[in-house]
N, C-alpha and C. Protein backbone atom coordinates (compact mmCIF):
# COMPACT_ATOMS: atom_id res chain seq x y z
N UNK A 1 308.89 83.88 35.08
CA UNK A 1 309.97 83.65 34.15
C UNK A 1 310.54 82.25 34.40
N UNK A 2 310.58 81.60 33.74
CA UNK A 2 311.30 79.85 33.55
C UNK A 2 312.79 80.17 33.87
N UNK A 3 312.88 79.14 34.54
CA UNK A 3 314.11 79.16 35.29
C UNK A 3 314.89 77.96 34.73
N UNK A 4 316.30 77.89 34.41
CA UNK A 4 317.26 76.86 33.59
C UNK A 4 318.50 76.70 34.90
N UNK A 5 318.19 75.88 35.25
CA UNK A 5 319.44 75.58 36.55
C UNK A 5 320.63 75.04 35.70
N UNK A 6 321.93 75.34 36.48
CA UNK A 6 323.10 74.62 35.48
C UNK A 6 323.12 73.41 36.56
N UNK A 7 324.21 72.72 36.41
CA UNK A 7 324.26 71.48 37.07
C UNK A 7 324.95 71.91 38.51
N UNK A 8 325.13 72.66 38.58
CA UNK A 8 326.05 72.75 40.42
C UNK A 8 324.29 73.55 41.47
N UNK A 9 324.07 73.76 40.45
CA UNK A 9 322.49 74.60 41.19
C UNK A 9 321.70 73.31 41.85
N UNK A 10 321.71 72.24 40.65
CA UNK A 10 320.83 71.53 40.28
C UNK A 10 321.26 70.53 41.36
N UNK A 11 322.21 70.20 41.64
CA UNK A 11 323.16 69.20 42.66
C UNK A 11 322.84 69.69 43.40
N UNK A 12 323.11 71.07 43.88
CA UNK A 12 322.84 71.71 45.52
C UNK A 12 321.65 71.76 45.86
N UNK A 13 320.72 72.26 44.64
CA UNK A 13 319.18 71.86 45.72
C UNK A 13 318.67 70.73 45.60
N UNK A 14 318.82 69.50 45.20
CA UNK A 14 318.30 68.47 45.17
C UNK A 14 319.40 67.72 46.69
N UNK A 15 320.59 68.03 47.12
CA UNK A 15 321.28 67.10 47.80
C UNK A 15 320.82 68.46 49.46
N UNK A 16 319.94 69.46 49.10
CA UNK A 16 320.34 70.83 50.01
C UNK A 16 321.75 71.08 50.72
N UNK A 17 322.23 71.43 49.91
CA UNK A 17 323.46 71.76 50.00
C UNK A 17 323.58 73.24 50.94
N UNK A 18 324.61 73.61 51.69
CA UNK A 18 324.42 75.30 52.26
C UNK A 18 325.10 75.47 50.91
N UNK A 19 325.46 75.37 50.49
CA UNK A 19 326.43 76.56 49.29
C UNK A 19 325.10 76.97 48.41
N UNK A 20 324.26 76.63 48.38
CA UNK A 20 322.99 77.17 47.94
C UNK A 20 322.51 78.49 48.65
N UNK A 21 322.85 79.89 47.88
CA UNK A 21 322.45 80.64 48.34
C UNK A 21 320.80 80.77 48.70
N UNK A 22 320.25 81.41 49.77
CA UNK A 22 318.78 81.23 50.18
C UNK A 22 317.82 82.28 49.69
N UNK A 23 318.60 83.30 48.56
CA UNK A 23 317.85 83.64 47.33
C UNK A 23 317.46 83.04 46.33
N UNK A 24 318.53 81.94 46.26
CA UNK A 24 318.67 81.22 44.73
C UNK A 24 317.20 80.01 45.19
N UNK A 25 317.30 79.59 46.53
CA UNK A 25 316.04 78.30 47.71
C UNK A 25 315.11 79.38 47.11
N UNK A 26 315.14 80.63 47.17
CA UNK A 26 313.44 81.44 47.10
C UNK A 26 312.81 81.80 45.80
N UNK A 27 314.19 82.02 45.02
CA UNK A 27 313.81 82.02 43.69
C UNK A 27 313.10 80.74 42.94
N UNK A 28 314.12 79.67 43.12
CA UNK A 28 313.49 78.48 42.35
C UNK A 28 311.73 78.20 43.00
N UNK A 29 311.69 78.66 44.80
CA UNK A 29 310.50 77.88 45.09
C UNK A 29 309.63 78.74 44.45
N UNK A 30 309.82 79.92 44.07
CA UNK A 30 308.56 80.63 43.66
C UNK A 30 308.27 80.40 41.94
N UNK A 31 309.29 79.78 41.38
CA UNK A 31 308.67 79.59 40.30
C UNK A 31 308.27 78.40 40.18
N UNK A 32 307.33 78.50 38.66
CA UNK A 32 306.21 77.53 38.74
C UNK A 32 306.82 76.54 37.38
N UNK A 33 307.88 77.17 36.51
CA UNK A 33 308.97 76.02 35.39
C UNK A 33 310.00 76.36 36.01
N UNK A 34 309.89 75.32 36.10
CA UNK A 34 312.01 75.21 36.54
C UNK A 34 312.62 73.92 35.74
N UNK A 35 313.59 74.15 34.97
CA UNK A 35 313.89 73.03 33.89
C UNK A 35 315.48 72.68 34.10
N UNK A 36 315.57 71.60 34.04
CA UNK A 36 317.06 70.88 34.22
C UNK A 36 317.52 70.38 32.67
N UNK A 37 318.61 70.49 32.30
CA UNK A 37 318.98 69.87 30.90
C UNK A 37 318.82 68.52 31.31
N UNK A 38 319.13 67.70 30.23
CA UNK A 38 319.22 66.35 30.25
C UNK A 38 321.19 66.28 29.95
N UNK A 39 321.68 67.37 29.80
CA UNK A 39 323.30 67.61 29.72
C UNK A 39 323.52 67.56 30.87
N UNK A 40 322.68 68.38 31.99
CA UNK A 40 323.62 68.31 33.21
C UNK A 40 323.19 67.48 34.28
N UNK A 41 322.34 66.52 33.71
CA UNK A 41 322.00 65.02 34.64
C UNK A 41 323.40 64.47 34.15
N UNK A 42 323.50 64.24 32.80
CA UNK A 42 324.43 63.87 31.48
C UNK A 42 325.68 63.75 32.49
N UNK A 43 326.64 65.07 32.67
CA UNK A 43 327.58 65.49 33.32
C UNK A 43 327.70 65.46 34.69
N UNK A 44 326.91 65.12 35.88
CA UNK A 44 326.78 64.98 36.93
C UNK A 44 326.69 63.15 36.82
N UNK A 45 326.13 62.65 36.09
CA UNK A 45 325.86 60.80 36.52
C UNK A 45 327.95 60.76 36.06
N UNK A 46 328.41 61.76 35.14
CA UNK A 46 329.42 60.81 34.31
C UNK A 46 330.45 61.23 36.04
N UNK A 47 330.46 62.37 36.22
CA UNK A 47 331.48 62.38 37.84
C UNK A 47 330.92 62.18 38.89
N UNK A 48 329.81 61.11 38.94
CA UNK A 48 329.88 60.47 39.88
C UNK A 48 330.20 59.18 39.79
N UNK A 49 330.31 58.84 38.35
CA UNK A 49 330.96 57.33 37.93
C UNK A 49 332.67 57.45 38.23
N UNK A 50 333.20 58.79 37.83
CA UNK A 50 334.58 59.28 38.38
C UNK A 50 334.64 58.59 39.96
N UNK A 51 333.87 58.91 40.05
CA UNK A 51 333.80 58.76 41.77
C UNK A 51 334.63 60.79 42.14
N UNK A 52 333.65 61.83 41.32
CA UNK A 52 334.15 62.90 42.04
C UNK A 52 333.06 63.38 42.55
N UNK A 53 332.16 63.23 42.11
CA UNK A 53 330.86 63.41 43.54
C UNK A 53 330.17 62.74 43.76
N UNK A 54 329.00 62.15 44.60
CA UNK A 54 327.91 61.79 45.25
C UNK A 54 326.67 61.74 44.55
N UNK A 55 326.74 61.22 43.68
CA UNK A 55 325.05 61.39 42.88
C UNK A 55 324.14 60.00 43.00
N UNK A 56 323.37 59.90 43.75
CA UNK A 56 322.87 58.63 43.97
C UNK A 56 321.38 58.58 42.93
N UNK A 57 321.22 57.30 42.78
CA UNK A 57 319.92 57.07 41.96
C UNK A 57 318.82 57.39 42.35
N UNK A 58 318.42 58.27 43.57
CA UNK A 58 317.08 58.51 44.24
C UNK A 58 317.02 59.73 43.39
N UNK A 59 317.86 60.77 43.14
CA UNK A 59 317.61 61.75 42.71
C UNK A 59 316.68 61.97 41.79
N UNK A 60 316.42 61.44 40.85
CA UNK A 60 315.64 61.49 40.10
C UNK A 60 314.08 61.01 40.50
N UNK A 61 314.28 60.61 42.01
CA UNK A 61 312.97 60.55 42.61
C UNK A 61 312.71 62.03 43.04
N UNK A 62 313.54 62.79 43.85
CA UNK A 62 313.61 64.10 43.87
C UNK A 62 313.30 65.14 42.73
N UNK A 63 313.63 64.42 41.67
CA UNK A 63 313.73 65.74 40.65
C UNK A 63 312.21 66.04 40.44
N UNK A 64 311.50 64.60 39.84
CA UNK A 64 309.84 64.52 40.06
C UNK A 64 309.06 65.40 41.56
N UNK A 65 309.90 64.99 42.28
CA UNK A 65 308.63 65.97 43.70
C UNK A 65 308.94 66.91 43.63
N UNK A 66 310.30 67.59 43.46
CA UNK A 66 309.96 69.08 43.50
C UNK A 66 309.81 69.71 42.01
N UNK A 67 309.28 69.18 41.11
CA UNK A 67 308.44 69.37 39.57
C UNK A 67 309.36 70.37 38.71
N UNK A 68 310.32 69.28 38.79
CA UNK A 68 311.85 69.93 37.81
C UNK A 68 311.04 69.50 36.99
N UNK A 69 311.52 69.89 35.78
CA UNK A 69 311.08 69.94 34.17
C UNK A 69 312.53 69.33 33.29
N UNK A 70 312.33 68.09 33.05
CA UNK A 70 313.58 67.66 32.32
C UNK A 70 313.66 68.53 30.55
N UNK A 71 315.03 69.57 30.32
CA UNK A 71 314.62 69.88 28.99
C UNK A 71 315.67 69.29 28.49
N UNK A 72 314.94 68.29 27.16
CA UNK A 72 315.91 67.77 26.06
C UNK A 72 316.84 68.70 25.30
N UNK A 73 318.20 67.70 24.62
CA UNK A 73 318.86 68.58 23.34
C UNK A 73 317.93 68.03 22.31
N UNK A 74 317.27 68.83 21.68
CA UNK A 74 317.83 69.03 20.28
C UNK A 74 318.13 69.93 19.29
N UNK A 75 318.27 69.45 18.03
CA UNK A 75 318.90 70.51 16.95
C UNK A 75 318.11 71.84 16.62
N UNK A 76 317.36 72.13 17.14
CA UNK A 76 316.64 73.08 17.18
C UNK A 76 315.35 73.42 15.85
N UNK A 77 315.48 72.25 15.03
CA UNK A 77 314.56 71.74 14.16
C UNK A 77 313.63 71.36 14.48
N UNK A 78 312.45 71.51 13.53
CA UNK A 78 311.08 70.86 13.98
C UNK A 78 310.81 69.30 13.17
């Protein structure tokens, strides 16, 4: 089953955070889609421009090795 991380998921296992429960570490490793919005990169780059969290530019070197799946908005039109 494809897995849709929200953005506090998506922060905690890319930075390994403990507040990451070690069901949620076993769930994601066993699946084979795991997809990140492009909203909650979106919403995570804008508070770390706040300066309210820590989001550094490697991440997205991270997101590639562990074979996040970036999913776009759109209107749901073809």
């Amino acid at each position: 089953m494809p897995l849709l991380l929200d953005s506090h998921i998506f922060q905690w296992s890319i930075t390994g955070s403990p507040k990451l429960p070690q069901d949620v570490i076993e769930l994601i490793n066993k699946e084979e889609h795991v997809f990140v919005s492009i909203a909650s990169l979106w919403e995570l780059t804008i508070k770390s421009a706040l300066g309210k969290i820590n989001f550094s530019n490697d991440v997205f070197d991270k997101f590639e090795s562990r074979g996040y799946r970036l999913l776009p908005i759109n209107n749901g039109s073809s």
